[in-house]
N, C-alpha and C. Protein backbone atom coordinates (compact mmCIF):
# COMPACT_ATOMS: atom_id res chain seq x y z
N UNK A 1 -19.36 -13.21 2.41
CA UNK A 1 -19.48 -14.41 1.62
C UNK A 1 -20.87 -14.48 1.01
N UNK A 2 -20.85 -15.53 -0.14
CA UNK A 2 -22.02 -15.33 -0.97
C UNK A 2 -23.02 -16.52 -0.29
N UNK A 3 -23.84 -15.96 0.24
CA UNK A 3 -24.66 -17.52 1.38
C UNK A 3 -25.16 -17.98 0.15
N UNK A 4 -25.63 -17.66 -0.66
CA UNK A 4 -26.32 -18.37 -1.84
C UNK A 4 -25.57 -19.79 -1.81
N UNK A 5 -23.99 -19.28 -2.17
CA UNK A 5 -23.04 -20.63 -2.82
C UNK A 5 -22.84 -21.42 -2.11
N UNK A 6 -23.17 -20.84 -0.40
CA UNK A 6 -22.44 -21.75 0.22
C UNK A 6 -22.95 -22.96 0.96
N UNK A 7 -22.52 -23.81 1.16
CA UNK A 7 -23.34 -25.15 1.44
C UNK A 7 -23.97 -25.18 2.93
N UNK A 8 -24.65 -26.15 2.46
CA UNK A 8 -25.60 -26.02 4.57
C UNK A 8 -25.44 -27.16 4.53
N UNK A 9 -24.61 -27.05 5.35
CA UNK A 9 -24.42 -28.57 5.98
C UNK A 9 -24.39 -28.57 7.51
N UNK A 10 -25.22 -29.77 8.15
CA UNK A 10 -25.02 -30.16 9.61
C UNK A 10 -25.63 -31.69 9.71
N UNK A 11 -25.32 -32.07 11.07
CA UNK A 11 -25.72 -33.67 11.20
C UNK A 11 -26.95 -33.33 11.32
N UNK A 12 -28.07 -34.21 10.69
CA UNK A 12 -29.39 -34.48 10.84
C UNK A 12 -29.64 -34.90 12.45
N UNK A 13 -30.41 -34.51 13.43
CA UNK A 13 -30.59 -35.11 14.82
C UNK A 13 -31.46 -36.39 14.85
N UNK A 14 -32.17 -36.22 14.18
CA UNK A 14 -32.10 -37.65 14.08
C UNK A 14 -31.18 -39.16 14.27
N UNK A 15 -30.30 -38.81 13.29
CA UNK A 15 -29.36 -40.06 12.49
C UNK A 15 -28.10 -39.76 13.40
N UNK A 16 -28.38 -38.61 14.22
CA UNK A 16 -27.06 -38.39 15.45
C UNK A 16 -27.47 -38.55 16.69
N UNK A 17 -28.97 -38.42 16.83
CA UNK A 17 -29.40 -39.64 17.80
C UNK A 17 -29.22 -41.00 18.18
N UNK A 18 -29.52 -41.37 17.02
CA UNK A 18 -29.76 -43.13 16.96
C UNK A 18 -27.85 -43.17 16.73
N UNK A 19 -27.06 -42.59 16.19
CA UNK A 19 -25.70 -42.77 16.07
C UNK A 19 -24.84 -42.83 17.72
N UNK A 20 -25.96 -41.74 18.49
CA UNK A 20 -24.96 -41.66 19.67
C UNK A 20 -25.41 -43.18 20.87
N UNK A 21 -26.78 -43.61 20.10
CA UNK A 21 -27.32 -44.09 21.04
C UNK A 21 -26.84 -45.94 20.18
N UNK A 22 -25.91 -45.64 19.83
CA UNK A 22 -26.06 -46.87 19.07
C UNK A 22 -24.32 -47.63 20.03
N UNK A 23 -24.16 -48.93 19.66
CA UNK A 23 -23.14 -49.32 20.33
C UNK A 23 -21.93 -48.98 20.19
N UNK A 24 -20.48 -48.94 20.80
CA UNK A 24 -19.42 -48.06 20.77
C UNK A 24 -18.40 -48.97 19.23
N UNK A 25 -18.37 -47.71 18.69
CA UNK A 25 -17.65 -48.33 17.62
C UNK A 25 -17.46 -47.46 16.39
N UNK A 26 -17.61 -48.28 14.96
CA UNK A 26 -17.78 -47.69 13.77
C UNK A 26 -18.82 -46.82 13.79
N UNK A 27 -20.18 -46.43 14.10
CA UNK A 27 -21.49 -45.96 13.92
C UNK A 27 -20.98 -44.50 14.96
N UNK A 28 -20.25 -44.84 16.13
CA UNK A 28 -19.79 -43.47 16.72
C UNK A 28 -18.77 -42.37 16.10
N UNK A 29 -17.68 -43.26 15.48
CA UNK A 29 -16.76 -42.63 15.23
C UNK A 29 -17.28 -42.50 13.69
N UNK A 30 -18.08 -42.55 13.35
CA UNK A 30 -18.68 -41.78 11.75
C UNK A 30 -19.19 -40.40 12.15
N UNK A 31 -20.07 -40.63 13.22
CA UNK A 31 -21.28 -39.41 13.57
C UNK A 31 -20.02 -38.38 14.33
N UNK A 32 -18.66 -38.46 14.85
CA UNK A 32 -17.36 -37.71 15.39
C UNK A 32 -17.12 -37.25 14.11
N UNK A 33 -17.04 -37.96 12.97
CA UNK A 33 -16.04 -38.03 11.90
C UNK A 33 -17.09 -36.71 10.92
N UNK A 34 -18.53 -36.85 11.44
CA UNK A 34 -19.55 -35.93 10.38
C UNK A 34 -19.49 -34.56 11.12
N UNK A 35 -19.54 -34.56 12.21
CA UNK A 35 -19.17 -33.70 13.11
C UNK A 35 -18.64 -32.04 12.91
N UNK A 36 -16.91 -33.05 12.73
CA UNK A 36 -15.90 -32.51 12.35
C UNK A 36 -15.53 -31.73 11.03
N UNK A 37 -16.20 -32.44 9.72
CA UNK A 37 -16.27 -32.44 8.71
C UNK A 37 -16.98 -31.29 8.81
N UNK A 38 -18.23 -30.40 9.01
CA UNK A 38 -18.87 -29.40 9.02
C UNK A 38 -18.59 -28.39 9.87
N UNK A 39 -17.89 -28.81 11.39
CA UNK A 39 -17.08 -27.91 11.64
C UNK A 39 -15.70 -27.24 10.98
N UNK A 40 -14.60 -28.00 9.68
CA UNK A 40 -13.59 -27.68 9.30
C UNK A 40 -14.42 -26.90 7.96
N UNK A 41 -15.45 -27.28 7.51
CA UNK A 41 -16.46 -26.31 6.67
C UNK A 41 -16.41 -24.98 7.14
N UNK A 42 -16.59 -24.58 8.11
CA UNK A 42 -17.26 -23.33 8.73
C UNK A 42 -15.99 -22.77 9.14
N UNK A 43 -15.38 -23.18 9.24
CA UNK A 43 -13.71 -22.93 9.77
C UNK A 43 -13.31 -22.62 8.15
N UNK A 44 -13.16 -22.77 7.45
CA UNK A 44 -12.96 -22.34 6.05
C UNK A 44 -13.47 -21.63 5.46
N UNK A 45 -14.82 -21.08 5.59
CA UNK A 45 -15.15 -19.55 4.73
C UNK A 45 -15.40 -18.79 6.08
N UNK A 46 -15.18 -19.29 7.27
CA UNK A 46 -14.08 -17.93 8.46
C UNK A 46 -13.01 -17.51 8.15
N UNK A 47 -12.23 -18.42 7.53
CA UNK A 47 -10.24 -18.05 7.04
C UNK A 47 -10.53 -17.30 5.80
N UNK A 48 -11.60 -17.38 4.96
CA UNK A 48 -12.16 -16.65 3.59
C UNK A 48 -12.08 -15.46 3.80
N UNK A 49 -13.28 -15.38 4.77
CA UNK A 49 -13.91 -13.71 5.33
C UNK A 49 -13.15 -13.47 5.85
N UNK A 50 -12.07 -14.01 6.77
CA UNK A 50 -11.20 -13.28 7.44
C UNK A 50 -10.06 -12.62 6.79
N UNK A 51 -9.92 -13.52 5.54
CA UNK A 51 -8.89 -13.37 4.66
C UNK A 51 -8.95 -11.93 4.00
N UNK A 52 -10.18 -12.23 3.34
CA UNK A 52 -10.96 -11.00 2.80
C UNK A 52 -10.91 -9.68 3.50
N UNK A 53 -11.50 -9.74 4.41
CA UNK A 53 -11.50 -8.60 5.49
C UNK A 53 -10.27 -7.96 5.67
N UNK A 54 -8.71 -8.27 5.89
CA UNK A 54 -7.44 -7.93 5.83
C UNK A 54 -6.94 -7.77 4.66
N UNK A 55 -8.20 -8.57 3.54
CA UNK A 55 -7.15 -7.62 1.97
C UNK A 55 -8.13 -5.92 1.75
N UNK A 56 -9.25 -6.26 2.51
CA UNK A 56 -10.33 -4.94 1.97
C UNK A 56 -9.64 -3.57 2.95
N UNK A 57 -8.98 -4.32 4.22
CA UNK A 57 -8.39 -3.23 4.76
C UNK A 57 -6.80 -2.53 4.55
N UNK A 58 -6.10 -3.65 3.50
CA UNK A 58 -5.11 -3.38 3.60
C UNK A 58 -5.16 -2.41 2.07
N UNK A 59 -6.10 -2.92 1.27
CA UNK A 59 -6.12 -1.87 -0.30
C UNK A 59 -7.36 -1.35 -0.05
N UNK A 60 -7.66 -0.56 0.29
CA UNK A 60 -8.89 -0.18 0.90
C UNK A 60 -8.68 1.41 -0.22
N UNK A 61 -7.27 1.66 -0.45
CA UNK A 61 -7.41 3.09 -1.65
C UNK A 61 -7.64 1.87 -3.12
N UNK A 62 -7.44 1.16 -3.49
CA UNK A 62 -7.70 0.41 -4.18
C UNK A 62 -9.54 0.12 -4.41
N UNK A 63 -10.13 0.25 -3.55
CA UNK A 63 -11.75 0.38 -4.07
C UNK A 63 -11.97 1.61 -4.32
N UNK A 64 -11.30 2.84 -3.75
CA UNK A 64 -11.98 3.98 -3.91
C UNK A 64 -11.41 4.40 -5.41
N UNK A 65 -10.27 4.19 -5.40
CA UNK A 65 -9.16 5.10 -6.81
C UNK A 65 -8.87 4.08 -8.02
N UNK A 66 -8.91 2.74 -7.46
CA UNK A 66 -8.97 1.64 -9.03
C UNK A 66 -7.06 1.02 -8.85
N UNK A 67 -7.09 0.72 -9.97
CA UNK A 67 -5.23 -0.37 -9.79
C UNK A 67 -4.39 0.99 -9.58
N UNK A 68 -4.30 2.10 -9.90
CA UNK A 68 -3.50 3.09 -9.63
C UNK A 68 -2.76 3.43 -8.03
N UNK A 69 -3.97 2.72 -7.11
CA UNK A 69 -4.36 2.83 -5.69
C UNK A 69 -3.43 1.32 -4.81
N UNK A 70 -3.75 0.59 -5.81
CA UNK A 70 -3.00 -0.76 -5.22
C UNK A 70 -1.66 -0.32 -4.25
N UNK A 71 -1.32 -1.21 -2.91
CA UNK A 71 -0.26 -1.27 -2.43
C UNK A 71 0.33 -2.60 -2.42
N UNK A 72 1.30 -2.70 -1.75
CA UNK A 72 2.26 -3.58 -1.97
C UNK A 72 1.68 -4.42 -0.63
N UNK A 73 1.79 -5.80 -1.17
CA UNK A 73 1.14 -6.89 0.10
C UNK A 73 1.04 -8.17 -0.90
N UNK A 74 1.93 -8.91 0.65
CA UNK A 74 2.56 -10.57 0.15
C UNK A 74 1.62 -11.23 1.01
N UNK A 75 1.56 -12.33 0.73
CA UNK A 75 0.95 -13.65 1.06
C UNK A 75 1.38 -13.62 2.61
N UNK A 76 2.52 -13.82 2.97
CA UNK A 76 3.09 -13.51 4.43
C UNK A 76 2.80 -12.16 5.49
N UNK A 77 2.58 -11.13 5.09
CA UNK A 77 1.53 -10.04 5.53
C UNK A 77 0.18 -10.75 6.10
N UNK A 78 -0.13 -11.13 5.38
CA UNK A 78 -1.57 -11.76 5.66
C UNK A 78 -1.93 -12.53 6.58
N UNK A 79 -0.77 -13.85 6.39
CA UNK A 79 -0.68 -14.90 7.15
C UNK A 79 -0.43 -14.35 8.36
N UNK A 80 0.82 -13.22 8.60
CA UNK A 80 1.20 -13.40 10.03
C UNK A 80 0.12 -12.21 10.71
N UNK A 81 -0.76 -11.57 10.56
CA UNK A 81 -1.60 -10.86 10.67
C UNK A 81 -3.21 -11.81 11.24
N UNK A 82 -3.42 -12.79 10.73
CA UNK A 82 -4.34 -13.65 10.98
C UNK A 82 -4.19 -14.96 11.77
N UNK A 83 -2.56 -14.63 12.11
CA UNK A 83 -2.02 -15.83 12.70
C UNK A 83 -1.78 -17.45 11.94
N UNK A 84 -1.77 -17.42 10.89
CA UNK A 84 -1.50 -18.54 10.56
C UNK A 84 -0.58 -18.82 9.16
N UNK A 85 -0.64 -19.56 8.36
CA UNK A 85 0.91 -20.38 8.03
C UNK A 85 0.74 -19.68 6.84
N UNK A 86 1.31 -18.95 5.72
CA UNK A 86 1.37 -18.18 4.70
C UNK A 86 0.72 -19.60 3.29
N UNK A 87 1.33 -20.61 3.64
CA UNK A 87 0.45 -21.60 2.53
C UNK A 87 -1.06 -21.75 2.85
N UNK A 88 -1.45 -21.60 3.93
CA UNK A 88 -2.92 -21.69 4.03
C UNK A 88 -3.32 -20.40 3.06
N UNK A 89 -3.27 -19.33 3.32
CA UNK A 89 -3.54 -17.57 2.49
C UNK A 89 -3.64 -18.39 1.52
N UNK A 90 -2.34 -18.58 0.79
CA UNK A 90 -2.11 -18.86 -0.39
C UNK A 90 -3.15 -19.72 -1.39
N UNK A 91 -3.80 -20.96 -0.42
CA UNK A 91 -4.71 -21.56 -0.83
C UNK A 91 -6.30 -21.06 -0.94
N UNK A 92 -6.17 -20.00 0.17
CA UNK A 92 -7.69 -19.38 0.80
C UNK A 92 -7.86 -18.58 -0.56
N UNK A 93 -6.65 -18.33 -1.05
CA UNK A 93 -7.18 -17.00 -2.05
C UNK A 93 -7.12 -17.28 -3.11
N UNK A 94 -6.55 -18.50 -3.63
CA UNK A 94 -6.73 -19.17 -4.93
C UNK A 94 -8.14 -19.79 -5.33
N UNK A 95 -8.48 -19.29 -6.64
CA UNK A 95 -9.66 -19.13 -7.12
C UNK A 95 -11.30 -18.90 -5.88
N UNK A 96 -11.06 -18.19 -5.27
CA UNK A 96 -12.13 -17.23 -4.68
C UNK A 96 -11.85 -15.90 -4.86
N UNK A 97 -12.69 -15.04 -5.16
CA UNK A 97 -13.04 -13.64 -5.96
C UNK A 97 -13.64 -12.88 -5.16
N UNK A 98 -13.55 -11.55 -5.56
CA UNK A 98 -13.90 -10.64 -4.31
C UNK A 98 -14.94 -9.59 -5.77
N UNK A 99 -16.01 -9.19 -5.34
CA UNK A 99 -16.93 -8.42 -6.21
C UNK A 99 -16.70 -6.77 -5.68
N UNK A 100 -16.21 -5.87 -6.61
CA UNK A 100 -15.86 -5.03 -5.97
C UNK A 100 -16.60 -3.39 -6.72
N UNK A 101 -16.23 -2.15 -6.37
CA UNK A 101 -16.56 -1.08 -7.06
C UNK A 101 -15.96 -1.57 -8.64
N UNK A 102 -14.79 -1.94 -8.44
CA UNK A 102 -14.08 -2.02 -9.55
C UNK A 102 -14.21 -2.98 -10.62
N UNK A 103 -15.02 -3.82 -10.49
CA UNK A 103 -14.99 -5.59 -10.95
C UNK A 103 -15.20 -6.60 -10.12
N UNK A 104 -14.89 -7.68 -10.27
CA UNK A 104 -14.69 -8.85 -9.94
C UNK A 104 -13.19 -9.06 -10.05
N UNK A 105 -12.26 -10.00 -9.14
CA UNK A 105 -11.32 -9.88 -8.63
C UNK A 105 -10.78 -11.05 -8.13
N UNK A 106 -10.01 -12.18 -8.68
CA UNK A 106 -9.26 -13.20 -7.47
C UNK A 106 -8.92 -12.71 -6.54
N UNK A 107 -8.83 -13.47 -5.67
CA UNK A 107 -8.24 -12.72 -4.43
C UNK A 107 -7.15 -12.51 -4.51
N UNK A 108 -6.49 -13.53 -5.39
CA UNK A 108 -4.52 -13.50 -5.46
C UNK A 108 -4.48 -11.71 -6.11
N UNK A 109 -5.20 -11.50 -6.83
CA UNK A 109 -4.81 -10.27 -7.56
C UNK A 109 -4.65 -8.96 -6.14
N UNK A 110 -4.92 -8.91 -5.59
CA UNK A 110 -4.64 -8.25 -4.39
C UNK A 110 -3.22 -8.50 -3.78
N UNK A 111 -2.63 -9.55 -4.29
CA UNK A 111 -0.68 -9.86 -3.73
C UNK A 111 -0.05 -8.97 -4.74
N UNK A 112 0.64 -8.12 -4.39
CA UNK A 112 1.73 -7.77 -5.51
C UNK A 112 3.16 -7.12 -4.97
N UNK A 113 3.77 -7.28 -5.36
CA UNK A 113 5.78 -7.22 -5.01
C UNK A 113 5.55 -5.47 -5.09
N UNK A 114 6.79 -4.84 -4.38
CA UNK A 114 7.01 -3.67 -4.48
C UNK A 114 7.57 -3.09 -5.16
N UNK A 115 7.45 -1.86 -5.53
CA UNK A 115 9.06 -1.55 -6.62
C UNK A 115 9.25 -0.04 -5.59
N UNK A 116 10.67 0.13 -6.20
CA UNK A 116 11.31 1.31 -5.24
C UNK A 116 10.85 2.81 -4.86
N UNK A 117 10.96 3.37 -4.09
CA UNK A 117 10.72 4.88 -4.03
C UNK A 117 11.60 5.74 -4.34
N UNK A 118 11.80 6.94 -4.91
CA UNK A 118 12.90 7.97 -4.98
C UNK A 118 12.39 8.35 -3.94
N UNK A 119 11.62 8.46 -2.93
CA UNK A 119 11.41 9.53 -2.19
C UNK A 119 12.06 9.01 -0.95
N UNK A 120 12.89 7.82 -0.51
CA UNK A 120 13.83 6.67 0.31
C UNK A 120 12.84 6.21 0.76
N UNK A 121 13.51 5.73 2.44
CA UNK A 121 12.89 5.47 2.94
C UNK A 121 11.61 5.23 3.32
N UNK A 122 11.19 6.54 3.74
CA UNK A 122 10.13 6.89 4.34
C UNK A 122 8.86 6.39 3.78
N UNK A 123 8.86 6.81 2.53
CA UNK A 123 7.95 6.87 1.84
C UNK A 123 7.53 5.56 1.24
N UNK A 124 6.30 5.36 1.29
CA UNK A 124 5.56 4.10 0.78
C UNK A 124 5.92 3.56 -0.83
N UNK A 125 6.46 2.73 -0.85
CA UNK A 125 6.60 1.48 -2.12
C UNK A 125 5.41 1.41 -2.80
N UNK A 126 5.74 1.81 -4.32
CA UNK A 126 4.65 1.58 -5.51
C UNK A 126 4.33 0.44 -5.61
N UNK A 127 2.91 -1.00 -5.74
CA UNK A 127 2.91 -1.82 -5.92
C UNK A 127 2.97 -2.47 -7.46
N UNK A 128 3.58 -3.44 -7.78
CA UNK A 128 3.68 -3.50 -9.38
C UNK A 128 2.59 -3.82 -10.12
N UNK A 129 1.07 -3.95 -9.60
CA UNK A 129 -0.20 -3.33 -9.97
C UNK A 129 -0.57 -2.00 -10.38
N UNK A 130 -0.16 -1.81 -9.37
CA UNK A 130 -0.49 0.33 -9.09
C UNK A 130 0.51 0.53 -10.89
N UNK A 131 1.51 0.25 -10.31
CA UNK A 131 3.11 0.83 -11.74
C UNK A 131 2.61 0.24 -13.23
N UNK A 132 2.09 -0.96 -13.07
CA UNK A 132 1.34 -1.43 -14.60
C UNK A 132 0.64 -0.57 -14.78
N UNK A 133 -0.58 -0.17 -13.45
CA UNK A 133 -2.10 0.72 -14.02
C UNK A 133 -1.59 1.86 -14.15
N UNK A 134 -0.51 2.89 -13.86
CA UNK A 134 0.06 3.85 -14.48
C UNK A 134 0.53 4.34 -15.52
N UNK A 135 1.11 3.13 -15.97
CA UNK A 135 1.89 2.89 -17.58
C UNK A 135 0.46 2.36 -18.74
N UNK A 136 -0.21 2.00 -17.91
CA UNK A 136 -1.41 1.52 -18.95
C UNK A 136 -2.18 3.01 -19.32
N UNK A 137 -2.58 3.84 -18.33
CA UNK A 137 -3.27 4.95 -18.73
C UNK A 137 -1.95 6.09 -19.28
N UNK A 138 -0.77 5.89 -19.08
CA UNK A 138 -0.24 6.62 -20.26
C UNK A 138 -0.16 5.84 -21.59
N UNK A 139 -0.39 5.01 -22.02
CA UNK A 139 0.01 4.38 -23.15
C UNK A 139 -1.16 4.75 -23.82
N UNK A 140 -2.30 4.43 -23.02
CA UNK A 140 -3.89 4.77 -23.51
C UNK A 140 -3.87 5.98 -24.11
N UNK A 141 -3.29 7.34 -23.66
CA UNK A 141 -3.14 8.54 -23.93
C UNK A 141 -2.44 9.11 -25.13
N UNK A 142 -2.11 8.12 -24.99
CA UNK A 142 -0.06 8.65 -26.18
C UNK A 142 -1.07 9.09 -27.41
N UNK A 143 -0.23 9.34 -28.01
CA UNK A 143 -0.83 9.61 -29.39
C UNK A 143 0.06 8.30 -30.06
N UNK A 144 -0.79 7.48 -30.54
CA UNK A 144 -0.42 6.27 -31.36
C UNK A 144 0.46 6.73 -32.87
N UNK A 145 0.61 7.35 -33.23
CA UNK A 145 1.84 7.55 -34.07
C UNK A 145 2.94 7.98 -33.95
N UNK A 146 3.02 8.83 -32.40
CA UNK A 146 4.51 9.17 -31.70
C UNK A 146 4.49 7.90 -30.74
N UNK A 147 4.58 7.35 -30.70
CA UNK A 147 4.39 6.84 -28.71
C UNK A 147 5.69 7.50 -28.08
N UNK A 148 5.02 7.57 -27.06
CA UNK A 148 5.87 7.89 -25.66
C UNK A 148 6.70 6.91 -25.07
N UNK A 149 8.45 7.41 -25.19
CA UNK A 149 9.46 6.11 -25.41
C UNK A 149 9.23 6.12 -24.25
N UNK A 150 9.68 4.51 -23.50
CA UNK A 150 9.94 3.93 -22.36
C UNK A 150 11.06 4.79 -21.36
N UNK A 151 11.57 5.90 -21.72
CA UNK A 151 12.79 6.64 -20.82
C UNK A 151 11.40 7.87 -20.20
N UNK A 152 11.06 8.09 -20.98
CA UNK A 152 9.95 9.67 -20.74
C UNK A 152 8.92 8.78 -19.81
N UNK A 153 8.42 7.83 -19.71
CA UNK A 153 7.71 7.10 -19.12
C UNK A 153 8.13 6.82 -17.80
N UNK A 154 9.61 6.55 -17.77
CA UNK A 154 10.01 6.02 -16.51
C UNK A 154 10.06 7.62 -15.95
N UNK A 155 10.68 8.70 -16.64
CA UNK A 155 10.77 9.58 -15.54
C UNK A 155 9.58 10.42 -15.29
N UNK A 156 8.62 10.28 -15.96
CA UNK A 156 7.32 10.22 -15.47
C UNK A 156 6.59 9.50 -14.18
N UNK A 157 7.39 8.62 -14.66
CA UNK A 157 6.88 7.73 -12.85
C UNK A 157 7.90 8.65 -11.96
N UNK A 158 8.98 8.41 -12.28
CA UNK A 158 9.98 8.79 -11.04
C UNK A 158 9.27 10.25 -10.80
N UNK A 159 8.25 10.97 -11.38
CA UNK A 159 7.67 12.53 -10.54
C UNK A 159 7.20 12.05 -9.79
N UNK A 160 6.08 10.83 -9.90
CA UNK A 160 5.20 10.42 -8.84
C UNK A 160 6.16 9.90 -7.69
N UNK A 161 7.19 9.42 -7.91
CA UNK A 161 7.96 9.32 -6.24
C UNK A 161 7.84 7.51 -7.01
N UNK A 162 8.07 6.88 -8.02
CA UNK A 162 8.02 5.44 -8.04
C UNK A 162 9.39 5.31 -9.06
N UNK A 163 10.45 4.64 -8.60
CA UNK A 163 11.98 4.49 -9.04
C UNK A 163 11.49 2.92 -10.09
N UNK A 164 11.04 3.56 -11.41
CA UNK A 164 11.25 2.36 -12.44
C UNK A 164 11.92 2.34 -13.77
N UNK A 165 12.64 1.33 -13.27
CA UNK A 165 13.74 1.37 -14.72
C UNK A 165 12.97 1.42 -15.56
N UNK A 166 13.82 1.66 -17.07
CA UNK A 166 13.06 1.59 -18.28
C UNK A 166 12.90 -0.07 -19.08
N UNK A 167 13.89 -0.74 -18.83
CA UNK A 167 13.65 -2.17 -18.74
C UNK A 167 12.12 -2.81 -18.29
N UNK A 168 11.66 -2.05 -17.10
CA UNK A 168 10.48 -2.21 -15.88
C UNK A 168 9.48 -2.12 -16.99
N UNK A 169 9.52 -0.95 -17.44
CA UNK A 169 8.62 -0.10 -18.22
C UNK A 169 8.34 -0.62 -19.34
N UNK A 170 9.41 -0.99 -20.21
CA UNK A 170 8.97 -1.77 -21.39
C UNK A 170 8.38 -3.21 -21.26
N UNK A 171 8.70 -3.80 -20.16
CA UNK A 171 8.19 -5.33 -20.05
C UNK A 171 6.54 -5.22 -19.60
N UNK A 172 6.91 -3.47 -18.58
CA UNK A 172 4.86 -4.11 -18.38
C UNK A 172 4.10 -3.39 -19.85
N UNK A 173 4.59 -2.67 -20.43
CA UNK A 173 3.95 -1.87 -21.72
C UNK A 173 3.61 -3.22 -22.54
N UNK A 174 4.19 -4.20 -22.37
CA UNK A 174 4.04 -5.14 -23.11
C UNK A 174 3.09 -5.91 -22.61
N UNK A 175 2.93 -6.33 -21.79
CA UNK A 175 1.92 -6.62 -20.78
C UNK A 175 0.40 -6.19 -20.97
């Protein structure tokens, strides 16, 4: 985390002195209530870093190789991995950014759906990051007065072991 951004907050001892030492009531249950408030602080860029930490390990070929590298990983991966409720992730990673070899990065951009393998089973699922950044550096390549139709494209992927229709192909080319 970026300590720069992040706030310092704690009860002054002072004003949590005279709060504890003061009569039972409103003046206590503020200095409980300030407490708490800086503890659910600190408890929140823990679920960040922690968050973080399980996306850097789970695309970890993704810093070294770029979107080509991306794998497949949902919001629910995360959650049940860190123990907790898949809408929390969801919120942890909305608009906080990760600074990387590659760029700068939402965190959401690290979720992406799978698409199929020819190779079955076994074999690891293309993420539909990775399958865009594939189709993007062939398009980059083509020679702009032939382009390279959406069928030669798909079975271009299908060498790499990634099963994408040509439907697939034309919607992210568009993209």
């Amino acid at each position: 985390l970026n300590r720069e951004t992040m706030p310092r907050l704690r009860v002054d001892r002072y004003y949590a002195q005279a709060l504890k030492n003061a009569p039972a009531g409103g003046a206590q249950q503020s200095l409980q209530e300030a407490r708490s408030f800086v503890k659910n602080v600190q408890q929140r860029f823990d679920t960040i870093l922690r968050t973080a930490e399980v996306i850097v390990r789970q695309q970890h070929e993704f810093f070294l190789h770029g979107a080509v590298a991306m794998k497949p990983l949902v919001l629910k991966a995360v959650a049940q991995e860190l123990g907790m409720h898949e809408s929390t992730i969801s919120r942890v990673t909305t608009a906080k950014y990760l600074a990387t070899p590659q760029g700068t990065f939402e965190m959401k951009y690290f979720f992406s759906s799978s698409l199929g393998s020819t190779q079955g089973q076994s074999a690891e699922a293309a993420s539909s990051t990775a399958v865009r950044a594939h189709i993007q550096r062939m398009v980059d390549a083509e020679d702009k007065r032939k382009p390279i139709s959406d069928n030669k494209i798909a079975d271009a992927l299908a060498v790499l072991g990634i099963d994408c229709a040509r439907r697939t192909v034309a919607k992210y080319r568009e993209q």
